[in-house]
Protein backbone atom coordinates (compact mmCIF):
# COMPACT_ATOMS: atom_id res chain seq x y z
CA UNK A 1 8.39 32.51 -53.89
CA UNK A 2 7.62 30.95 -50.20
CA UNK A 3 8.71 27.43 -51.89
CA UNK A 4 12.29 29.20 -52.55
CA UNK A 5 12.33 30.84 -48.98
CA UNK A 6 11.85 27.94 -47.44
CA UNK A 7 13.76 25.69 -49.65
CA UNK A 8 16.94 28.70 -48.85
CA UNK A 9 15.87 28.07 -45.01
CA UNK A 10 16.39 24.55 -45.09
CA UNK A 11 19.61 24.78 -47.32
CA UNK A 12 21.12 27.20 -44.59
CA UNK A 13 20.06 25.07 -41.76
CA UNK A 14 21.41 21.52 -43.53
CA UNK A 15 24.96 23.62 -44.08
CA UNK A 16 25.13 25.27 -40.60
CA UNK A 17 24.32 22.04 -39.15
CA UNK A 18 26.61 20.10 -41.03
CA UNK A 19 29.64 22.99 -40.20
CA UNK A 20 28.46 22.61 -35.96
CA UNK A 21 28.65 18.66 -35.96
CA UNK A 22 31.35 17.57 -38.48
CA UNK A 23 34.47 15.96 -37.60
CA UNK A 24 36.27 19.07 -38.01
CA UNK A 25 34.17 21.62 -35.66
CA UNK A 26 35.81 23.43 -33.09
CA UNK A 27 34.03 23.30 -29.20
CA UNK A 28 34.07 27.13 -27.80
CA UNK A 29 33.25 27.48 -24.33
CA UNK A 30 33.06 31.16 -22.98
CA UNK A 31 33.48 31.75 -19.66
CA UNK A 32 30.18 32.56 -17.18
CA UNK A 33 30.51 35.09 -14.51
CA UNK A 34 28.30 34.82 -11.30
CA UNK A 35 27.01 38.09 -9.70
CA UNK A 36 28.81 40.98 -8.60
CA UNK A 37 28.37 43.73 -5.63
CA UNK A 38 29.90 47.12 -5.14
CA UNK A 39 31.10 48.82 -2.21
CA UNK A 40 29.14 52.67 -2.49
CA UNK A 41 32.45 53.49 -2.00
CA UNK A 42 33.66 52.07 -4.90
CA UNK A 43 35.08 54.48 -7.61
CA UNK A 44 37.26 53.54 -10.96
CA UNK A 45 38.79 56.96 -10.53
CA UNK A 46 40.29 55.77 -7.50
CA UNK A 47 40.92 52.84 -8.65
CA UNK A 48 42.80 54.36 -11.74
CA UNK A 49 44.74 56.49 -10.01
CA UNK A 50 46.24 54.45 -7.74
CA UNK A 51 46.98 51.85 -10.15
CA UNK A 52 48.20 53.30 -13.08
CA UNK A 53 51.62 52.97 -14.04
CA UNK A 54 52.27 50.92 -10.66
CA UNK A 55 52.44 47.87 -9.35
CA UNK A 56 49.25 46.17 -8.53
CA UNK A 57 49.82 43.44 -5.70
CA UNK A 58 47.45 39.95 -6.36
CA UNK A 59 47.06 37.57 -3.66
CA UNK A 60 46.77 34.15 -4.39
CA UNK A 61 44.50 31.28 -2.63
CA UNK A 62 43.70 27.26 -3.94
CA UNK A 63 45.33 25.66 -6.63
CA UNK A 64 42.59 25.23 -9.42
CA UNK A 65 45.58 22.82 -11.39
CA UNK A 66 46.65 19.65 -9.62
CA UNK A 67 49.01 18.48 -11.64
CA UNK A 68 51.38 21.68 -10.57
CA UNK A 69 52.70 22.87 -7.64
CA UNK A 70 51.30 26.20 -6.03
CA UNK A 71 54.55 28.28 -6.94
CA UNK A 72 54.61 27.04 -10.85
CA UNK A 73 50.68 27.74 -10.90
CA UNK A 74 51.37 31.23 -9.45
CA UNK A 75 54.44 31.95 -11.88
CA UNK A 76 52.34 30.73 -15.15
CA UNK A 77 49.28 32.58 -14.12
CA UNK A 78 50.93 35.75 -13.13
CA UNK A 79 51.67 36.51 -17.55
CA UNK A 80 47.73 35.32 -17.96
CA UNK A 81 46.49 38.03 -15.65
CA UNK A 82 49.08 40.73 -17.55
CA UNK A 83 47.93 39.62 -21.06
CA UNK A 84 44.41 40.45 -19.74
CA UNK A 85 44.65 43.28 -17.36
CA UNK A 86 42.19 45.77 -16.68
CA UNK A 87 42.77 49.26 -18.82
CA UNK A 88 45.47 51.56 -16.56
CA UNK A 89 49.17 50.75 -17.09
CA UNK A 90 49.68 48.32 -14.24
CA UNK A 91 52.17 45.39 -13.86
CA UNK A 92 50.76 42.71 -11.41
CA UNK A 93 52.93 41.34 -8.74
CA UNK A 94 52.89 38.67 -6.20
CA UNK A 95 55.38 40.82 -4.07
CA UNK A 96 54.27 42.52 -0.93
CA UNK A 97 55.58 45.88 -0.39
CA UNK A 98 58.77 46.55 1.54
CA UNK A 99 56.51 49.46 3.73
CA UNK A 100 53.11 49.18 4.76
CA UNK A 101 50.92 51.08 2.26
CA UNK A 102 48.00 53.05 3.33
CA UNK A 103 45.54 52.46 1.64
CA UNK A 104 46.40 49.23 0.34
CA UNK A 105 44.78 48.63 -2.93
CA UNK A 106 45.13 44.71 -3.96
CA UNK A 107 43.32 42.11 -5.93
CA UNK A 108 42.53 38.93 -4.28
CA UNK A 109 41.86 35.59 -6.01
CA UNK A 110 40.36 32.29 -4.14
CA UNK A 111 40.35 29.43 -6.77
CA UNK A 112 37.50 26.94 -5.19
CA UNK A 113 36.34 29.17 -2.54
CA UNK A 114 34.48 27.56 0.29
CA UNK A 115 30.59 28.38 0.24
CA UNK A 116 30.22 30.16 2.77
CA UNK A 117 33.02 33.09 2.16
CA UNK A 118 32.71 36.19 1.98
CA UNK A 119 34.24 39.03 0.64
CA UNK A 120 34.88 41.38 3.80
CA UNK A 121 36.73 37.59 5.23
CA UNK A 122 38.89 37.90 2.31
CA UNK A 123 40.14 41.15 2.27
CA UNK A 124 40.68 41.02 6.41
CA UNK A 125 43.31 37.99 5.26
CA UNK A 126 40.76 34.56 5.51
CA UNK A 127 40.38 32.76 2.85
CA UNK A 128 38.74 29.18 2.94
CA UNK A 129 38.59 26.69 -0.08
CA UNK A 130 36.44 23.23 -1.01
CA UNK A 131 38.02 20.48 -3.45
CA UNK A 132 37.92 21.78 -6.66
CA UNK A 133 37.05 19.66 -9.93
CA UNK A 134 39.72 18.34 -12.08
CA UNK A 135 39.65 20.45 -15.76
CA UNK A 136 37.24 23.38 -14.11
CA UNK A 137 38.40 26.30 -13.03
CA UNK A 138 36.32 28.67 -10.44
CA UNK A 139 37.71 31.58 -8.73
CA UNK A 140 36.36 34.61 -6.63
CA UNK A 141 38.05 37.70 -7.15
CA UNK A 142 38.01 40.55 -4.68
CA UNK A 143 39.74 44.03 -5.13
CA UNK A 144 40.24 45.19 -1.21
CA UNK A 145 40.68 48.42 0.15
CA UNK A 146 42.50 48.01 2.93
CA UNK A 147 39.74 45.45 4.98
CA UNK A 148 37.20 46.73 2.89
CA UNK A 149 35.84 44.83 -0.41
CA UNK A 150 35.74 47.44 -2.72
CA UNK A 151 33.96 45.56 -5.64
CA UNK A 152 33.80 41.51 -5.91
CA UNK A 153 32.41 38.40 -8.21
CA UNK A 154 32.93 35.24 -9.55
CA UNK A 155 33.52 33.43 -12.82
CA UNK A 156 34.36 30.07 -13.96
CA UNK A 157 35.08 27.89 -17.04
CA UNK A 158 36.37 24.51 -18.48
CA UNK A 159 40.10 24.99 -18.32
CA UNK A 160 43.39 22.26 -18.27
CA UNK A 161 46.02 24.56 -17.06
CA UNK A 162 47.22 28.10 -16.69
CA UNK A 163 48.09 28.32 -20.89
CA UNK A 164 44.17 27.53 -21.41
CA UNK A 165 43.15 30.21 -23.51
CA UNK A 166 39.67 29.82 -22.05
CA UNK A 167 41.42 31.02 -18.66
CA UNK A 168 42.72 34.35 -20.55
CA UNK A 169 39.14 34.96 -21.34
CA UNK A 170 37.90 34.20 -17.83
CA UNK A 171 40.38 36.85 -16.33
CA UNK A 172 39.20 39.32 -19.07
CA UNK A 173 35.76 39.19 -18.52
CA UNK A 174 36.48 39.24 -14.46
CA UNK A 175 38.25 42.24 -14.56
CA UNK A 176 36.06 44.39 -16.90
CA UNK A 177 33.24 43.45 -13.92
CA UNK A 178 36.04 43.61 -10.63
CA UNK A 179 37.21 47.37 -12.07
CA UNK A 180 34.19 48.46 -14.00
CA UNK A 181 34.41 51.79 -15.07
CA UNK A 182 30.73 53.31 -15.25
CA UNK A 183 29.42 54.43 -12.58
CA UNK A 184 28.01 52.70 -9.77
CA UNK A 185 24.39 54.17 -9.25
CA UNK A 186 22.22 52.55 -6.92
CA UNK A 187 19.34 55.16 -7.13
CA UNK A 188 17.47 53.47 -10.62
CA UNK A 189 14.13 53.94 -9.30
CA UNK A 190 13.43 57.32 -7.12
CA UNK A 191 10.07 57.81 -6.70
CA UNK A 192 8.71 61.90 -7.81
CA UNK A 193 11.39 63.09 -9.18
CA UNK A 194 10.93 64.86 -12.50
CA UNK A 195 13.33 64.11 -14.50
């Protein structure tokens, strides 16, 4: 009987091995996200409400695709970032509202952010990039309050253009983290409290 289980083992392992490395196997790459913080007062409620059934504004920053110009990046991404939207009814836009809005909810996205920025930088208007790497894609995203960073993080992946469904998945992931909708609690360990 052990003879048979392992002689099944090795069987699987030959054909799982042979499906990973033959001519016809398929490379997946998922994307990684990096971190995240949270404003305290950060609250999907708020978030929701505004949101919902609106426009959304995104701001743009860094061109993670060389071989296009910022404005065709910007109009192929802007369907990507609709296909994957976070769960209320909103239609992302790049356009700025005709009145000054107060508050002004808006997501902000820095494709090869310099080191050493910051979210509360980016949602007072400064953003500051490096050189990115040809076929990479790495972008901060920041949902602002007004000047305040409500939540932020990062995520990157392999990626040749805005059509990359590997970019689709990236945004996904980023937005279920940017707009996450369980709560925030930052109270995990309180000393003598019974419970």
């Amino acid at each position: 009987m052990r003879l048979a289980r392992t002689a099944a083992t090795l069987l699987l392992a030959a054909t799982l091995a042979a499906c990973v490395t033959g001519p016809t196997a398929v490379q997946t790459t998922t994307p990684t996200l990096g971190g995240y913080n949270y404003a305290p007062q950060y609250d999907f409620g708020e978030f929701w409400a505004a949101t919902d059934g609106r426009d959304f504004r995104v701001i743009v920053a860094g061109n993670p695709f060389s071989a296009l110009t910022f404005g065709e990046m910007k109009a192929r991404l802007l369907p990507v970032l609709q296909a994957n939207k976070p769960r209320p009814a909103l239609t992302f836009t790049y356009d700025a509202p005709e009145e000054e809005q107060h508050p002004d909810y808006r997501l902000v996205l820095v494709f090869d952010p310099a080191n050493d920025l910051g979210s509360g930088t980016v949602c007072n208007g400064v953003t500051r990039l490096k050189p990115g790497t040809p076929g990479h894609v790495y972008v901060f995203g920041v949902y602002c309050r007004n000047n305040l960073a409500m939540s932020e993080t990062m995520g990157w992946t392999p990626a040749t253009g805005p059509d990359d469904p590997r970019l689709g998945q990236l945004f996904a992931q980023l937005f279920l983290v940017l707009f996450a909708d369980r709560p925030q609690r930052r109270d995990w360990f309180v000393p003598y409290i019974r419970w």
